[in-house]
C-alpha atoms as a PDB file:
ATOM      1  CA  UNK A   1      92.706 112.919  70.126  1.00  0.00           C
ATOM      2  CA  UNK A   2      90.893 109.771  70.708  1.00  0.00           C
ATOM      3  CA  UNK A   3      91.185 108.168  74.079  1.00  0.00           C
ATOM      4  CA  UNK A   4      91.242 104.138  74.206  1.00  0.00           C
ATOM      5  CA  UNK A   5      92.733 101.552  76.201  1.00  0.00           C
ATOM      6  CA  UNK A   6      95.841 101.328  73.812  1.00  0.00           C
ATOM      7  CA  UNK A   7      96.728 105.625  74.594  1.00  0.00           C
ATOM      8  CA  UNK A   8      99.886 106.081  76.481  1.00  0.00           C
ATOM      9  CA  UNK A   9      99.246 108.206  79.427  1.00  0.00           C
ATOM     10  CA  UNK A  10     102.447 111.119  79.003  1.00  0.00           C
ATOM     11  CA  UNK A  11     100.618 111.627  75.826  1.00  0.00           C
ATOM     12  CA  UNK A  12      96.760 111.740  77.546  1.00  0.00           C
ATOM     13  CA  UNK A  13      98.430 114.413  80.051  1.00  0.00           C
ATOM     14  CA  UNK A  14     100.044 116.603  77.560  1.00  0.00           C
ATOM     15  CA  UNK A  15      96.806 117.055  75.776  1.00  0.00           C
ATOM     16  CA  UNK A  16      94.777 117.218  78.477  1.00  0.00           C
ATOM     17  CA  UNK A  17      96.712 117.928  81.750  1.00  0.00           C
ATOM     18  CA  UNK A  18      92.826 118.107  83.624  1.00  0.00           C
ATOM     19  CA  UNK A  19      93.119 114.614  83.508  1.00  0.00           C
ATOM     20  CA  UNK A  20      95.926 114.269  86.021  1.00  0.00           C
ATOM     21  CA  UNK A  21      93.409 113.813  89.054  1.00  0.00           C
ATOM     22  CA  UNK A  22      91.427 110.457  87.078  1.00  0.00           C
ATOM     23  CA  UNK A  23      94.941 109.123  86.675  1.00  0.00           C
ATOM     24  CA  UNK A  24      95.801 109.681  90.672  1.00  0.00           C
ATOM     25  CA  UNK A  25      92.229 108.483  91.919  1.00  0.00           C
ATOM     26  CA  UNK A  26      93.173 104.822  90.691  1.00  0.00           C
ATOM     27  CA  UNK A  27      96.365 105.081  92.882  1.00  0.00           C
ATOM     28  CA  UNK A  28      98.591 106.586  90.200  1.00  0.00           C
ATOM     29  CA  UNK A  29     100.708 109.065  91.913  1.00  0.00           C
ATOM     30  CA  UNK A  30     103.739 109.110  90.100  1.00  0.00           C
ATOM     31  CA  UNK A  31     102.760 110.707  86.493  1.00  0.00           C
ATOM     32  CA  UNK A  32     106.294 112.161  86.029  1.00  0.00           C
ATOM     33  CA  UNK A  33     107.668 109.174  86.377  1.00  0.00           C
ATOM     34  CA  UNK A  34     108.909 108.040  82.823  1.00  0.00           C
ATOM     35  CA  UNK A  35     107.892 104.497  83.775  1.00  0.00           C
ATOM     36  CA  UNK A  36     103.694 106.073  84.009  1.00  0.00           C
ATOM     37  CA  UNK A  37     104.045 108.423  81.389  1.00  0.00           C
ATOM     38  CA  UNK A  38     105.310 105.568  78.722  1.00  0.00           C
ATOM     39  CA  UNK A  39     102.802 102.650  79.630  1.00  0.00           C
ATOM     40  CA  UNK A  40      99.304 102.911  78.009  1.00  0.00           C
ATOM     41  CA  UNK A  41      95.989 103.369  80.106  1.00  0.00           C
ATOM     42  CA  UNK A  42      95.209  99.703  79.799  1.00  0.00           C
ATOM     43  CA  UNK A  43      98.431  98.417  81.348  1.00  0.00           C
ATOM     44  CA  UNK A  44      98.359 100.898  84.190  1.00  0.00           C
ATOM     45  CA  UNK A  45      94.360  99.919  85.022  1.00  0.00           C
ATOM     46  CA  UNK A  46      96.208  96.292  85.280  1.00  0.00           C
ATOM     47  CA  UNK A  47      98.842  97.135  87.387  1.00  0.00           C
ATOM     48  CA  UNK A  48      95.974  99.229  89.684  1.00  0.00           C
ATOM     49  CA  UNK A  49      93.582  96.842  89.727  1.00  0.00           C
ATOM     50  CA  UNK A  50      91.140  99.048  87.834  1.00  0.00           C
ATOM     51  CA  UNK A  51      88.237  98.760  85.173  1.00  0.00           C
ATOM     52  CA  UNK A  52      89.879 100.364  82.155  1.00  0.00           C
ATOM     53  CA  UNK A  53      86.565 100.681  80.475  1.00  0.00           C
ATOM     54  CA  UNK A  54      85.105 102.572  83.509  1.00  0.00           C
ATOM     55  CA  UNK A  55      88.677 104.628  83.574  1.00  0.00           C
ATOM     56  CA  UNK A  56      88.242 105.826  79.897  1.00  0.00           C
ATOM     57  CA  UNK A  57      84.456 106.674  80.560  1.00  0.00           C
ATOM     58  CA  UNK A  58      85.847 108.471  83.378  1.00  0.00           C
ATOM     59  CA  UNK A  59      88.888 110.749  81.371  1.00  0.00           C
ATOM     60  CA  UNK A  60      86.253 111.119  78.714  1.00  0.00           C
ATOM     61  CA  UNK A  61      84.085 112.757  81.080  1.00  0.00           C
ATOM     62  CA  UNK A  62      87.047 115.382  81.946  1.00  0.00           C
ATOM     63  CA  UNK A  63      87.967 116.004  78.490  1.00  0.00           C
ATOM     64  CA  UNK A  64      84.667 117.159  77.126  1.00  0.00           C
END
């Protein structure tokens, strides 16, 4: 599974649960919240304030 800005994060976390800490280090503490798991990484690095570029370097890094 490719990771990019348009993946939806319940899907990122089923695949690769290792990635839950990247998710809460950009504030998101609520992934089993069906509102987090649905949206995709770019619209929660909006929401967060964060580079979404730097986030997917950053799960990328986890995953490999």
């Amino acid at each position: 599974m490719a990771i990019s800005k348009t993946s939806i994060i319940g899907d990122v976390l089923d695949k690769y649960p290792q990635t839950a800490p990247v998710f809460m280090s950009i504030g998101m503490h609520c992934l089993g919240c069906p509102a987090s798991r649905g949206e995709s990484i770019e619209d929660a690095c909006m929401v967060h304030g964060v580079d979404v570029d730097e986030l997917i370097g950053k799960i990328n890094a986890v995953i490999k």
